[in-house]
PDB file of N, CA and C in Angstrom:
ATOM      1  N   UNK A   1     127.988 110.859  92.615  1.00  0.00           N
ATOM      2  CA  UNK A   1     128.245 109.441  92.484  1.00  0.00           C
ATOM      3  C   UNK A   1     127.636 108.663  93.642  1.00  0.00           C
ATOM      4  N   UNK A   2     127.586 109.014  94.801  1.00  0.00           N
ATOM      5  CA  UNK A   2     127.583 108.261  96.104  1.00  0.00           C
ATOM      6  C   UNK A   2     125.509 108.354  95.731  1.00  0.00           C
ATOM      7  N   UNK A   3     125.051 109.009  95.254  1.00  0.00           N
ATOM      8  CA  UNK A   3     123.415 109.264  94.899  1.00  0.00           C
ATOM      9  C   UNK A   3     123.333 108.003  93.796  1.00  0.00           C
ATOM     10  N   UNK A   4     123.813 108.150  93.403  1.00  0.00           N
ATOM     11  CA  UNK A   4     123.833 106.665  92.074  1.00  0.00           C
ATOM     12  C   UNK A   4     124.114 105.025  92.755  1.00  0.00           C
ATOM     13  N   UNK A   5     124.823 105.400  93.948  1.00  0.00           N
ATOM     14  CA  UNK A   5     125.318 104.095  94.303  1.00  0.00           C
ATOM     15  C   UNK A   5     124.000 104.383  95.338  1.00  0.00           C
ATOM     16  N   UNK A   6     123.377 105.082  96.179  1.00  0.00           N
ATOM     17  CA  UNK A   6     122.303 105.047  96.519  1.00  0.00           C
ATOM     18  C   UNK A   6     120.939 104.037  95.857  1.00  0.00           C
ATOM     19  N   UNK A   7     120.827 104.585  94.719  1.00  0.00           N
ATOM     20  CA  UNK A   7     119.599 104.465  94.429  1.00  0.00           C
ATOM     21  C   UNK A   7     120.022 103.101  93.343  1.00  0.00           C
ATOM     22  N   UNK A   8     121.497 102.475  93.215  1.00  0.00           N
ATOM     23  CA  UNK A   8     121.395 101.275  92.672  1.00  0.00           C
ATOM     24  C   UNK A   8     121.238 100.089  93.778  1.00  0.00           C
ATOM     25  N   UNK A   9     121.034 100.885  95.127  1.00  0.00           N
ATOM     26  CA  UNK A   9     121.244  99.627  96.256  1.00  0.00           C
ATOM     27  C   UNK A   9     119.727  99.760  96.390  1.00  0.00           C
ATOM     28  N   UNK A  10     119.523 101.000  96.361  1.00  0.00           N
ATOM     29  CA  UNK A  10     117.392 100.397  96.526  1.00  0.00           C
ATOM     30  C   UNK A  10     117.150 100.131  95.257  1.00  0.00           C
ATOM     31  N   UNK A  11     117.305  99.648  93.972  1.00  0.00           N
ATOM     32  CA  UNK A  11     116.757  99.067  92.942  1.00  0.00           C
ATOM     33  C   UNK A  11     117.114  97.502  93.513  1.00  0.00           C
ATOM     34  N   UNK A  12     118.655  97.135  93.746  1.00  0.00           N
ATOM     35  CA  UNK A  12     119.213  95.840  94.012  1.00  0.00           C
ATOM     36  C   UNK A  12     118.000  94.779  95.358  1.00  0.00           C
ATOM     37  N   UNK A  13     117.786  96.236  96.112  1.00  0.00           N
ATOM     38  CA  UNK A  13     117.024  95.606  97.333  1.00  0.00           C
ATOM     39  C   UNK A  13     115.141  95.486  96.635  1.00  0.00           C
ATOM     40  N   UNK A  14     114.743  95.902  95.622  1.00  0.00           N
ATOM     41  CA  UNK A  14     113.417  95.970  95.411  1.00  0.00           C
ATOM     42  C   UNK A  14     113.468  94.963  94.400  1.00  0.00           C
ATOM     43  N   UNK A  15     114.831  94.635  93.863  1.00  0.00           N
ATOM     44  CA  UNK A  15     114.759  93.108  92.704  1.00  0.00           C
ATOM     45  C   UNK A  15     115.186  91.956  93.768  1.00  0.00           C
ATOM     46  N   UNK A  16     115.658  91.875  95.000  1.00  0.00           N
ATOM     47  CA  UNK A  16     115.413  90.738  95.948  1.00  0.00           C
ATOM     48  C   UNK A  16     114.509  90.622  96.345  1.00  0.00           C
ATOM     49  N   UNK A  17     112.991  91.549  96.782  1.00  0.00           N
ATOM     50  CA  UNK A  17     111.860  91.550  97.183  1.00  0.00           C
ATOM     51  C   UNK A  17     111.202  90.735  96.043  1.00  0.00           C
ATOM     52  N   UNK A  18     111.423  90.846  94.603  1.00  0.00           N
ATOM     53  CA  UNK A  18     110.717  90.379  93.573  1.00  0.00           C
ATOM     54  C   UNK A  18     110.727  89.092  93.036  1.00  0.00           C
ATOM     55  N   UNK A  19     112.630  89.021  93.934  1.00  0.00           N
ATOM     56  CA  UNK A  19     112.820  87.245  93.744  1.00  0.00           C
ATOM     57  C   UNK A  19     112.112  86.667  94.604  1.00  0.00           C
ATOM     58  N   UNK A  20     112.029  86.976  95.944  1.00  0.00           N
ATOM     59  CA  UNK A  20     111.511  86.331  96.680  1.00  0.00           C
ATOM     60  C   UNK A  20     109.985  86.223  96.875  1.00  0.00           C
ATOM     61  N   UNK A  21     109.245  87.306  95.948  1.00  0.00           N
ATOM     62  CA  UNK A  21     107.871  87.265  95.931  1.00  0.00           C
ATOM     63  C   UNK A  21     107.205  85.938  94.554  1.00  0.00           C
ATOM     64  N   UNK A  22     108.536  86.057  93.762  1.00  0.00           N
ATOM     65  CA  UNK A  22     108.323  85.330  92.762  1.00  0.00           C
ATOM     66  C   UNK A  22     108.724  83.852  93.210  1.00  0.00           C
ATOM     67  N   UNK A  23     109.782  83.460  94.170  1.00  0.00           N
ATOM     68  CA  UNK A  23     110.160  82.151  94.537  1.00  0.00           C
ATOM     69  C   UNK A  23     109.037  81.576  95.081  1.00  0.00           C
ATOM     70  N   UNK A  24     108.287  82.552  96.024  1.00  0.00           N
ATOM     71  CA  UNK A  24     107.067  81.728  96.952  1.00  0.00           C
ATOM     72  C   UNK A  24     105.999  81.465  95.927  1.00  0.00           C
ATOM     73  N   UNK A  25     105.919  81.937  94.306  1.00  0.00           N
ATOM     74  CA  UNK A  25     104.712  81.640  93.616  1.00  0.00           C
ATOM     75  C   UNK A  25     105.200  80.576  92.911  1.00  0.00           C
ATOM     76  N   UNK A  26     106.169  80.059  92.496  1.00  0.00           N
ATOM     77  CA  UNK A  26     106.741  79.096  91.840  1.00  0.00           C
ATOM     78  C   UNK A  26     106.589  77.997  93.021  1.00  0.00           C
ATOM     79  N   UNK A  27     106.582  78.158  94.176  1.00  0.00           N
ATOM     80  CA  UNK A  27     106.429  76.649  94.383  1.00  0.00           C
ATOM     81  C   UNK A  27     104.530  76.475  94.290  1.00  0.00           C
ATOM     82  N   UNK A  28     103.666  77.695  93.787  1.00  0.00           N
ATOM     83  CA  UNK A  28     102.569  77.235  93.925  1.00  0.00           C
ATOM     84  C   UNK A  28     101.913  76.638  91.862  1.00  0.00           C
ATOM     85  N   UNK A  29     102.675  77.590  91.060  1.00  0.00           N
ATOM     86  CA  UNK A  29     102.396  77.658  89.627  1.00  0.00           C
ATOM     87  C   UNK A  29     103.946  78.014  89.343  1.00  0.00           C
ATOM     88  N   UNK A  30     104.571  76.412  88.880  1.00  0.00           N
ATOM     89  CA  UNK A  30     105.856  76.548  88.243  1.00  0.00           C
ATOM     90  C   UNK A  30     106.225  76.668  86.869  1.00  0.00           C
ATOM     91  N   UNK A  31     105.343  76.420  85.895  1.00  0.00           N
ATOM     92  CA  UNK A  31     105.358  76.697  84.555  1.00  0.00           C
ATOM     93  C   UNK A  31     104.855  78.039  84.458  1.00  0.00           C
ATOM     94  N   UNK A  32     104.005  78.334  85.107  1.00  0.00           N
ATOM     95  CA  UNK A  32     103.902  80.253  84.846  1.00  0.00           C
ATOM     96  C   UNK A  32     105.154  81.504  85.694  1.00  0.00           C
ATOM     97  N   UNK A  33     105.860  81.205  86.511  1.00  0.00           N
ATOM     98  CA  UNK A  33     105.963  81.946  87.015  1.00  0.00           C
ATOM     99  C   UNK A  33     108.204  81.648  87.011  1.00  0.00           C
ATOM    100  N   UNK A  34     108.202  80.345  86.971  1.00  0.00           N
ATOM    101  CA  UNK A  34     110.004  80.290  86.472  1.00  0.00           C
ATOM    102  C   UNK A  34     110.744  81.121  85.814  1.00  0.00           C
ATOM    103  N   UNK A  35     110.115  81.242  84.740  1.00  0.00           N
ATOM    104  CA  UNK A  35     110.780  81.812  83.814  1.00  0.00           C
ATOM    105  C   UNK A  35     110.838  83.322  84.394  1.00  0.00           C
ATOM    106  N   UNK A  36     109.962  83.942  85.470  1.00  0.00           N
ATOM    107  CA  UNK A  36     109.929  85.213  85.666  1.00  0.00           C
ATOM    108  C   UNK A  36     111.152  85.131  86.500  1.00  0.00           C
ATOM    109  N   UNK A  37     111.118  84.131  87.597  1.00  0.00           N
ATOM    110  CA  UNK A  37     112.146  84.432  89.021  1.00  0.00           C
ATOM    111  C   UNK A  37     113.178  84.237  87.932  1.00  0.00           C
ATOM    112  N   UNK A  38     113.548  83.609  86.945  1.00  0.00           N
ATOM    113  CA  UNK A  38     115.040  83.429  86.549  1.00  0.00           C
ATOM    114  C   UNK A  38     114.894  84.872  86.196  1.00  0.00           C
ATOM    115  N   UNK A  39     114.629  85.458  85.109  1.00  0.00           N
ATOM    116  CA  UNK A  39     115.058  86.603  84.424  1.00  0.00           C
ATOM    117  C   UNK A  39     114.620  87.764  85.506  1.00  0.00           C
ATOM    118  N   UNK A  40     114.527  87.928  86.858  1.00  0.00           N
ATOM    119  CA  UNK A  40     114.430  88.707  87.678  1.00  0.00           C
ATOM    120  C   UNK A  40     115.876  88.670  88.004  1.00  0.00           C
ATOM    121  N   UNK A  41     116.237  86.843  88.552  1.00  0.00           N
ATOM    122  CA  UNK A  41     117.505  87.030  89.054  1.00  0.00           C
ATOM    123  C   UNK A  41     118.919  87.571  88.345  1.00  0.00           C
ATOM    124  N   UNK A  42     118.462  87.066  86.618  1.00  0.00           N
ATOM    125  CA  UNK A  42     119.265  87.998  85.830  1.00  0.00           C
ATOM    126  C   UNK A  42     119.512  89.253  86.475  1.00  0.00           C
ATOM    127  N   UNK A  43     117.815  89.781  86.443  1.00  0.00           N
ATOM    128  CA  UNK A  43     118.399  91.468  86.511  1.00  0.00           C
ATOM    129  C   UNK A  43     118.676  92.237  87.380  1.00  0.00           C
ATOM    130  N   UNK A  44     119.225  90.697  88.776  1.00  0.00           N
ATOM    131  CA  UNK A  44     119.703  91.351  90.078  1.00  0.00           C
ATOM    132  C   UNK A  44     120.937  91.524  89.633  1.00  0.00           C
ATOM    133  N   UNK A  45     121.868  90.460  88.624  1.00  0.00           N
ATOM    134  CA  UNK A  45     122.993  90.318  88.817  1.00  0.00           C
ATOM    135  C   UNK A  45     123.500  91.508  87.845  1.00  0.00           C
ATOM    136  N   UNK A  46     122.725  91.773  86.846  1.00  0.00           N
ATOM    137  CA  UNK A  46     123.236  93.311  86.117  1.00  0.00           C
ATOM    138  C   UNK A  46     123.118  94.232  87.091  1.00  0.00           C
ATOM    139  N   UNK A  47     122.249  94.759  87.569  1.00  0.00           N
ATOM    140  CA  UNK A  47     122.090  95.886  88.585  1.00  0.00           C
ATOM    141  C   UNK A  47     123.074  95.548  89.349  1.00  0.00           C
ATOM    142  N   UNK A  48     123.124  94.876  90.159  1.00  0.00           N
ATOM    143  CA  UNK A  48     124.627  94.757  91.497  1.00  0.00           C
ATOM    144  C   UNK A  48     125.813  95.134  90.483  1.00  0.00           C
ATOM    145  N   UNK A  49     125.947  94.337  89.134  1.00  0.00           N
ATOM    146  CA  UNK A  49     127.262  94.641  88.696  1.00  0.00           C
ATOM    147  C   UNK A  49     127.475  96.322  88.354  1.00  0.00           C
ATOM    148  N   UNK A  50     126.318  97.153  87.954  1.00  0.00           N
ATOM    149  CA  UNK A  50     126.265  98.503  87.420  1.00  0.00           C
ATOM    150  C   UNK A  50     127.195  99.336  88.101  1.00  0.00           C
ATOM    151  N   UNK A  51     128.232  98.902  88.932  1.00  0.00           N
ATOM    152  CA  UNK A  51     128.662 100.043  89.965  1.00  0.00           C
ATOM    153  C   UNK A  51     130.038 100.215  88.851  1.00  0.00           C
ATOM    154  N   UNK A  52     130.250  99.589  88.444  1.00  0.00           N
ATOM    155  CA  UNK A  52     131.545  98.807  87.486  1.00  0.00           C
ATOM    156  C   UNK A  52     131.102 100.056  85.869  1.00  0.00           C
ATOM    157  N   UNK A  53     132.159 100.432  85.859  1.00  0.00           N
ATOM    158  CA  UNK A  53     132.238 101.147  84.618  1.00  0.00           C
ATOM    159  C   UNK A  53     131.696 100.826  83.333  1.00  0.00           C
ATOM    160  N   UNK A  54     132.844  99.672  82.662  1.00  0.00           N
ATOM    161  CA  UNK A  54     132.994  98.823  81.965  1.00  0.00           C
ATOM    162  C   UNK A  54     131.044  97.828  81.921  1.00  0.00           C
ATOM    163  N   UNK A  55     130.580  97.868  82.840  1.00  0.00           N
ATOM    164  CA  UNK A  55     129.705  97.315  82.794  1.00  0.00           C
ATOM    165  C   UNK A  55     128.163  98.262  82.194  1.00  0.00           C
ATOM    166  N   UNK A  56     128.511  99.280  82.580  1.00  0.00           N
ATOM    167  CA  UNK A  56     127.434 100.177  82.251  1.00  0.00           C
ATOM    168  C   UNK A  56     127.281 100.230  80.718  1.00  0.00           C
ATOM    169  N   UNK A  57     128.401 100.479  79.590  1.00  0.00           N
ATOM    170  CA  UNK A  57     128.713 100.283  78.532  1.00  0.00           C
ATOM    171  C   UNK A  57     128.135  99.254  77.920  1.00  0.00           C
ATOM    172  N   UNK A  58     127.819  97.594  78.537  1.00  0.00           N
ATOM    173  CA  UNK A  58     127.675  96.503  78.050  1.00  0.00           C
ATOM    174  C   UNK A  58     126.131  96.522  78.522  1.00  0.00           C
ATOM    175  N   UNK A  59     125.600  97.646  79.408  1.00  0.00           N
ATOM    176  CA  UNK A  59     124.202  97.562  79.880  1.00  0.00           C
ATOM    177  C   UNK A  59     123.742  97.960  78.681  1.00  0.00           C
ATOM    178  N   UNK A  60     123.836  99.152  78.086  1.00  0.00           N
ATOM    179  CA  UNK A  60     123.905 100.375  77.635  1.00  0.00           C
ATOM    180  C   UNK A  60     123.656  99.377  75.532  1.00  0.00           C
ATOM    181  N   UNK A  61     124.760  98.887  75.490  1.00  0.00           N
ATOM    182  CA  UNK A  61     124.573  97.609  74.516  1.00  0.00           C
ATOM    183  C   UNK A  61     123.512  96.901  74.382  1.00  0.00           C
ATOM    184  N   UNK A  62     123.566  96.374  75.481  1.00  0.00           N
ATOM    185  CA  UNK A  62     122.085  95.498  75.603  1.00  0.00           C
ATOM    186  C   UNK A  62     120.703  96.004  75.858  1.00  0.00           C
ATOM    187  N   UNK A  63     120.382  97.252  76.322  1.00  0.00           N
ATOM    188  CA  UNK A  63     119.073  97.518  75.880  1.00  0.00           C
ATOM    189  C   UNK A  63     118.900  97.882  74.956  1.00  0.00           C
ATOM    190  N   UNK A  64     119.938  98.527  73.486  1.00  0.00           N
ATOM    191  CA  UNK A  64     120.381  98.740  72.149  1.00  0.00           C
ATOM    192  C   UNK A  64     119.626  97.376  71.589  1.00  0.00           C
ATOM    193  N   UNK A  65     120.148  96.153  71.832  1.00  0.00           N
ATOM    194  CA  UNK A  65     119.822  94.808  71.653  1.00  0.00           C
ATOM    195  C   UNK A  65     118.334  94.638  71.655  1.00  0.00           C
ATOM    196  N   UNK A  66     118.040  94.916  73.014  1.00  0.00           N
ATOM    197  CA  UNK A  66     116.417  94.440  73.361  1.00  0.00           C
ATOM    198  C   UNK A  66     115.606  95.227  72.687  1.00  0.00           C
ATOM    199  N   UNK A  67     116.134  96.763  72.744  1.00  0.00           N
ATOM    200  CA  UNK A  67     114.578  97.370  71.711  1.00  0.00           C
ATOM    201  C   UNK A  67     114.822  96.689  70.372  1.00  0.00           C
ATOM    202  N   UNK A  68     115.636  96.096  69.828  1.00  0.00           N
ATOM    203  CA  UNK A  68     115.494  95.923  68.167  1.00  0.00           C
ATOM    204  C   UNK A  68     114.847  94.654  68.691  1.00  0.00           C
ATOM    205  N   UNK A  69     115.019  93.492  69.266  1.00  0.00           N
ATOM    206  CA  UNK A  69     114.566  92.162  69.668  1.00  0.00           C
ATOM    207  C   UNK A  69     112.836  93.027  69.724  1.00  0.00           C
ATOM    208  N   UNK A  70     112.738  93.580  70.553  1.00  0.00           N
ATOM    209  CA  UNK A  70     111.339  94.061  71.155  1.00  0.00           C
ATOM    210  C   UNK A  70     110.796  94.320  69.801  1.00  0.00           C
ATOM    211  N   UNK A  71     111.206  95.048  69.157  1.00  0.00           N
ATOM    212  CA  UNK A  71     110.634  95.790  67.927  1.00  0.00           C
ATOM    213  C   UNK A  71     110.580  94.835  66.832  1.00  0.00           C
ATOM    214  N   UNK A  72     111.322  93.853  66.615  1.00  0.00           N
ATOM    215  CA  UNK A  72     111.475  92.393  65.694  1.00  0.00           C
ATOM    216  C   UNK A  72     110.232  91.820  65.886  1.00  0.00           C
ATOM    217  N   UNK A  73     109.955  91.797  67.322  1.00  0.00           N
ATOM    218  CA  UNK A  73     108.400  90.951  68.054  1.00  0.00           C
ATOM    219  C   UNK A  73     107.451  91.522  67.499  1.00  0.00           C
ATOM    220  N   UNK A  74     107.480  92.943  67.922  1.00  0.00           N
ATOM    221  CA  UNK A  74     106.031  93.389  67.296  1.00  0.00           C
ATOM    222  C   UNK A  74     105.375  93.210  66.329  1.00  0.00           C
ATOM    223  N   UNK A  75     106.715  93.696  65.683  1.00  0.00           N
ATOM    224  CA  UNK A  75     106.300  93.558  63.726  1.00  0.00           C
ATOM    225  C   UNK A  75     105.959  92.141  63.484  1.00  0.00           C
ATOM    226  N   UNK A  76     106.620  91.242  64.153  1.00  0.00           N
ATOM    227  CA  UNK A  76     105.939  89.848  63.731  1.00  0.00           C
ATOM    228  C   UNK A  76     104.976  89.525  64.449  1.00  0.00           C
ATOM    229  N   UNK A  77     104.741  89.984  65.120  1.00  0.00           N
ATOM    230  CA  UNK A  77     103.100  89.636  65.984  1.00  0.00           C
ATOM    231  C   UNK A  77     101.892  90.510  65.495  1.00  0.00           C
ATOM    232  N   UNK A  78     102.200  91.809  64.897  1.00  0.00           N
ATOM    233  CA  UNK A  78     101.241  92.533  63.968  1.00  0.00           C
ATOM    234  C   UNK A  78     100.986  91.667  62.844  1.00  0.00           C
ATOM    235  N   UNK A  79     102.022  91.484  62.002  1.00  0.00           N
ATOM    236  CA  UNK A  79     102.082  90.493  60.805  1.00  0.00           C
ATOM    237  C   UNK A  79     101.171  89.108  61.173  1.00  0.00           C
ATOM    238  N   UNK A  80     101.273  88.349  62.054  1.00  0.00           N
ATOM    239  CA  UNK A  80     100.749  86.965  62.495  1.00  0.00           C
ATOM    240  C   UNK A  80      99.368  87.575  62.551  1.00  0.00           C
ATOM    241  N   UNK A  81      98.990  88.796  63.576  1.00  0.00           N
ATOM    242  CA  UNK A  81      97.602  89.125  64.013  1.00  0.00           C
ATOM    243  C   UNK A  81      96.886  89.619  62.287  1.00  0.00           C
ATOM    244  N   UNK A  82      97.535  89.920  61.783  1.00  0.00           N
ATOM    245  CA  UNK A  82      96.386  91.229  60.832  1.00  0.00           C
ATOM    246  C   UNK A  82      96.844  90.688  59.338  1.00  0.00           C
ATOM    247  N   UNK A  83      97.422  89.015  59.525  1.00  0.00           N
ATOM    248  CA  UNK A  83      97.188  88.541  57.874  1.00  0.00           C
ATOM    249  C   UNK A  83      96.009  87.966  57.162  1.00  0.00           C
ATOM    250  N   UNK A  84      95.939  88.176  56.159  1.00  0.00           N
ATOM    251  CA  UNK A  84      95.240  87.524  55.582  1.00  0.00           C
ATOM    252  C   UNK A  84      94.538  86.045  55.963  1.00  0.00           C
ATOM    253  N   UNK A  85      93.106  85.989  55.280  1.00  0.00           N
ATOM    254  CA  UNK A  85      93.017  84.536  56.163  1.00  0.00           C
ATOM    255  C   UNK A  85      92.878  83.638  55.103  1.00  0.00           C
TER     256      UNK A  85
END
């Protein structure tokens, strides 16, 4: 356990490096790069919470979620790319 809480504090510390690499590009290109620092900072606040039981379960849910979202995309972006003209 204490190896898990290890290596969720160097993920936690390498997604603050990413906010902050991403904060200094947003003040240079703010329509490209916002949307990244937000959903980075999302995925500080899941990771910090992961120590939490109950939370792993609702992680665990939600990438359940994202591959079907992910996989919804494709198929409609194959479909858009390779229809008929």
């Amino acid at each position: 356990m204490e190896r898990e809480n290890d290596l969720l504090f160097l993920m936690v510390l390498t997604i603050v490096g990413a906010i902050l690499a991403s904060s200094l590009a947003v003040i240079i290109q703010r329509t490209v790069v916002l949307p990244l620092t937000i959903a980075i900072t999302l995925i500080l606040i899941f990771t910090a919470l992961l120590t939490r039981k109950k939370t792993v379960h609702m992680a665990e849910k939600l990438e359940t979620l994202a591959m079907a979202v992910a996989l919804i995309a494709f198929i409609i972006s194959f479909i858009y790319l390779f229809r008929p003209a």
